[in-house]
C-alpha atoms as a PDB file:
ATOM      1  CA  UNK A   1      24.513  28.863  29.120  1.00  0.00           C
ATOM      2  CA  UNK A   2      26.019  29.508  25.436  1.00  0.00           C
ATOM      3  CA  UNK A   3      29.712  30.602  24.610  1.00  0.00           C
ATOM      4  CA  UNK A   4      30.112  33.364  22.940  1.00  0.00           C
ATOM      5  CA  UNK A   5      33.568  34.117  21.511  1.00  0.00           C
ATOM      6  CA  UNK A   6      33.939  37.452  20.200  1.00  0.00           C
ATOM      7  CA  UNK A   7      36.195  39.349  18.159  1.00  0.00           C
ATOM      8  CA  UNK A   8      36.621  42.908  18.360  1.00  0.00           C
ATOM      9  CA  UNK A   9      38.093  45.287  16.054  1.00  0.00           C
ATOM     10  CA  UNK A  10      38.961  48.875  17.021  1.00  0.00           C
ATOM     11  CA  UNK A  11      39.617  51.118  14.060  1.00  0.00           C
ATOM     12  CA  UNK A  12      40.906  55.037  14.119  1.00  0.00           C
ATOM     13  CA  UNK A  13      38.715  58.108  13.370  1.00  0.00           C
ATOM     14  CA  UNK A  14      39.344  57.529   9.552  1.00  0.00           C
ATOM     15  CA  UNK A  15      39.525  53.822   9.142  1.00  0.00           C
ATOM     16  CA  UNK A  16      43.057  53.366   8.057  1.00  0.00           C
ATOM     17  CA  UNK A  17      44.325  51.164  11.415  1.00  0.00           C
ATOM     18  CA  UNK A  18      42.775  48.558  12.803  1.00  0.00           C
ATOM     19  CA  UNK A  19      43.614  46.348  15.721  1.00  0.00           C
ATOM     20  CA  UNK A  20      41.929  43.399  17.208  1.00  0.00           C
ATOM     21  CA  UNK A  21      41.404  41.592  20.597  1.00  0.00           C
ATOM     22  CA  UNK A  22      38.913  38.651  21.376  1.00  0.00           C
ATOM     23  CA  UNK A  23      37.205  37.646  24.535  1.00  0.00           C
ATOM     24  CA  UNK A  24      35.157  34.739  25.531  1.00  0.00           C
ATOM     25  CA  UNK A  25      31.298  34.819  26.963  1.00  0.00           C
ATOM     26  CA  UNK A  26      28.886  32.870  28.922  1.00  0.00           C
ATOM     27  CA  UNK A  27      25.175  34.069  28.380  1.00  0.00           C
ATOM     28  CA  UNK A  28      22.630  33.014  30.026  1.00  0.00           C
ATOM     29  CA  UNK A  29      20.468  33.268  26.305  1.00  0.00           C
ATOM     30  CA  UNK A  30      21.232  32.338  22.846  1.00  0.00           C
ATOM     31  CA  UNK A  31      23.059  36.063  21.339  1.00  0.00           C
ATOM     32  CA  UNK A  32      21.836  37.252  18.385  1.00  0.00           C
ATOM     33  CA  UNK A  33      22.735  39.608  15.549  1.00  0.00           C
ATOM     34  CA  UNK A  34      22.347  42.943  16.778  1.00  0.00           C
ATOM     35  CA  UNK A  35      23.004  42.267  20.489  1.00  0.00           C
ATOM     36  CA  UNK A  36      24.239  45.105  22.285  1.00  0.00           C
ATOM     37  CA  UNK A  37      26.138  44.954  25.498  1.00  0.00           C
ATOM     38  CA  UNK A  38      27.164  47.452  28.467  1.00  0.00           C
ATOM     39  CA  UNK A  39      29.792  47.151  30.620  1.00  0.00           C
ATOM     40  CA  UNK A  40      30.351  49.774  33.844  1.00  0.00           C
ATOM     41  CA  UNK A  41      28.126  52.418  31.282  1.00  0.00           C
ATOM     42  CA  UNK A  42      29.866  51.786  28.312  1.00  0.00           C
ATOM     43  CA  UNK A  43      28.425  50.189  25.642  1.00  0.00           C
ATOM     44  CA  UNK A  44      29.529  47.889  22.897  1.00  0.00           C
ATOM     45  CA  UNK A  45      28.231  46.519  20.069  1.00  0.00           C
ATOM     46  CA  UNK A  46      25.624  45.719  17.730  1.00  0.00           C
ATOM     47  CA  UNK A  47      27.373  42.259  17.758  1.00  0.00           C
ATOM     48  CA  UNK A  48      27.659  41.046  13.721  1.00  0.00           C
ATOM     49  CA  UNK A  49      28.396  38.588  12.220  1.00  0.00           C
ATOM     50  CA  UNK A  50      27.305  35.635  14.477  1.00  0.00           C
ATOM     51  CA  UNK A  51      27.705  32.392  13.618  1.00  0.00           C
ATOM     52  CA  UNK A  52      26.959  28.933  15.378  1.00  0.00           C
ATOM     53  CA  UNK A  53      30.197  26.343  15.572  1.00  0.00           C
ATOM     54  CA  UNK A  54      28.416  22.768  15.142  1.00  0.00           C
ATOM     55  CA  UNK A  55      31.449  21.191  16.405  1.00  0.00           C
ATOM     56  CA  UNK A  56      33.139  23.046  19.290  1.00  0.00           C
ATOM     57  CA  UNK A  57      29.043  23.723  20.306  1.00  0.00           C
ATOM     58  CA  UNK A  58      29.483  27.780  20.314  1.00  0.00           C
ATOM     59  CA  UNK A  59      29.058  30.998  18.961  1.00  0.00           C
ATOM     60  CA  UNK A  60      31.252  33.204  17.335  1.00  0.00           C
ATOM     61  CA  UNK A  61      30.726  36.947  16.572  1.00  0.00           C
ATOM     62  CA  UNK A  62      32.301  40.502  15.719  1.00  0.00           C
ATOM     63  CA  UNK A  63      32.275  43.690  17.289  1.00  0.00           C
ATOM     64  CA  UNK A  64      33.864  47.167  15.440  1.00  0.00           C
ATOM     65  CA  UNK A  65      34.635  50.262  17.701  1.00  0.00           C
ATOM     66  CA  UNK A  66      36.121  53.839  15.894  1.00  0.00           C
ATOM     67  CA  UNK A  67      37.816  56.352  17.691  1.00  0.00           C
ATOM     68  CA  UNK A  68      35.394  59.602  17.563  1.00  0.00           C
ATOM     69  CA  UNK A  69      35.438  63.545  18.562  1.00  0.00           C
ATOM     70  CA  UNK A  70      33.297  64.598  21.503  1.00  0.00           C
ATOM     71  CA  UNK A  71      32.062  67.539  22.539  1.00  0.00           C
ATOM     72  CA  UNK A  72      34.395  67.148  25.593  1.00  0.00           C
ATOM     73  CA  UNK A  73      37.372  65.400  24.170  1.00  0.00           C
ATOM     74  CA  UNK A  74      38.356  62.457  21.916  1.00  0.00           C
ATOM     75  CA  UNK A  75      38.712  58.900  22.366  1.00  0.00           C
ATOM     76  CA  UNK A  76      41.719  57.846  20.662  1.00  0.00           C
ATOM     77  CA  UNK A  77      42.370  54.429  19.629  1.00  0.00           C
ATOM     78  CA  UNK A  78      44.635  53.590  22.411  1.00  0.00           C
ATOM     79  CA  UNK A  79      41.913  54.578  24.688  1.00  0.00           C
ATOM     80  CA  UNK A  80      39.561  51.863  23.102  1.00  0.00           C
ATOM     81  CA  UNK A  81      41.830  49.297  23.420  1.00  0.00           C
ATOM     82  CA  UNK A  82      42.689  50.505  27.382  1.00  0.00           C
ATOM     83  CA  UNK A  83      39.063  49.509  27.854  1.00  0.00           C
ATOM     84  CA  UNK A  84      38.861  46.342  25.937  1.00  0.00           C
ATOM     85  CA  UNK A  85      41.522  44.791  28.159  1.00  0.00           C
ATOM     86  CA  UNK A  86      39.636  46.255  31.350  1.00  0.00           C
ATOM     87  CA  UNK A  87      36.927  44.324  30.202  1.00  0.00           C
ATOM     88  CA  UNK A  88      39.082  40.966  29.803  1.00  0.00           C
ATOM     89  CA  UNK A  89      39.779  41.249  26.100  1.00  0.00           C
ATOM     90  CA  UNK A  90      43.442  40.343  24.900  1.00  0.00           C
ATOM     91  CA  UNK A  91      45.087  40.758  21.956  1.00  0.00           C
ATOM     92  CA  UNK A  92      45.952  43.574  20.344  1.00  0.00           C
ATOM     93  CA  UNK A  93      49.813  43.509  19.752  1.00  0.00           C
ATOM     94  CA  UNK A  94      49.742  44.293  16.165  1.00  0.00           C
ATOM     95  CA  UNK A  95      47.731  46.439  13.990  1.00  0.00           C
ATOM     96  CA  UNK A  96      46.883  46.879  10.140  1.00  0.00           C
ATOM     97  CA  UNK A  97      48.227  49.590   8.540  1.00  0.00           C
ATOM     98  CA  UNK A  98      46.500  51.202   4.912  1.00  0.00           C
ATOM     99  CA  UNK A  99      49.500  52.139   3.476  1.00  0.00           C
ATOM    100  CA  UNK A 100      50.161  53.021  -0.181  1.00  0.00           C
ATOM    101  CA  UNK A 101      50.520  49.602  -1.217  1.00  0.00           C
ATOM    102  CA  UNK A 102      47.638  48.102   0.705  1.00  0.00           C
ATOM    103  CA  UNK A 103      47.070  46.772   4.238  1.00  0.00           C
ATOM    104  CA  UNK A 104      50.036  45.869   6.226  1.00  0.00           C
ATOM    105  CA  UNK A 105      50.972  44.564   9.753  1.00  0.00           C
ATOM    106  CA  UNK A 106      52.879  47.001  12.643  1.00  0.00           C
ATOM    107  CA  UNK A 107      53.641  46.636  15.957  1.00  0.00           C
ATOM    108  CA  UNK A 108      50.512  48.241  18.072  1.00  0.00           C
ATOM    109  CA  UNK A 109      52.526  50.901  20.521  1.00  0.00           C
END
């Protein structure tokens, strides 16, 4: 098996917030750049970023989610992040902010 930790960053429509949660893996194969993943139909990734830890023995990678428009509705950021911790991730409590004078931290609501 090979632990993957993963951090994942959910962003709104235009990329001026971000949040981010993390989750830990067990794969039964070695992950790779690229890797996409499903879980109950919805899919995340490509997973980026991934790099091998020589002394804790695992793998660390990023995934990056954007809120979008469908043709049905929209998925807002707080949506996203509803269905990260579903899926076991924690985190998000605080977000980054593009502000005038450059990124800065909030409270996540």
């Amino acid at each position: 098996m090979y632990k993957l930790h993963i951090s994942l960053s959910i962003y709104n429509m235009n990329r001026t917030e971000v949040t981010n949660g993390r989750k830990t893996l067990e794969l039964p194969f070695q992950p790779f750049d690229g890797l996409m993943m499903q879980w109950r139909g919805w899919p995340r990734g490509p997973i980026t970023e991934l790099v091998w830890d020589i002394e804790e023995q695992h793998f660390y990678g990023s995934l990056e989610e954007s809120a979008e428009v469908f043709e049905d509705g929209y998925n807002d950021v707080g949506f996203l992040v509803e269905m990260a911790k579903a899926e076991g991730y924690e985190g998000f409590q605080k977000k980054m902010v593009l502000g005038e004078e450059g990124w800065e931290l909030a409270d996540f609501e």
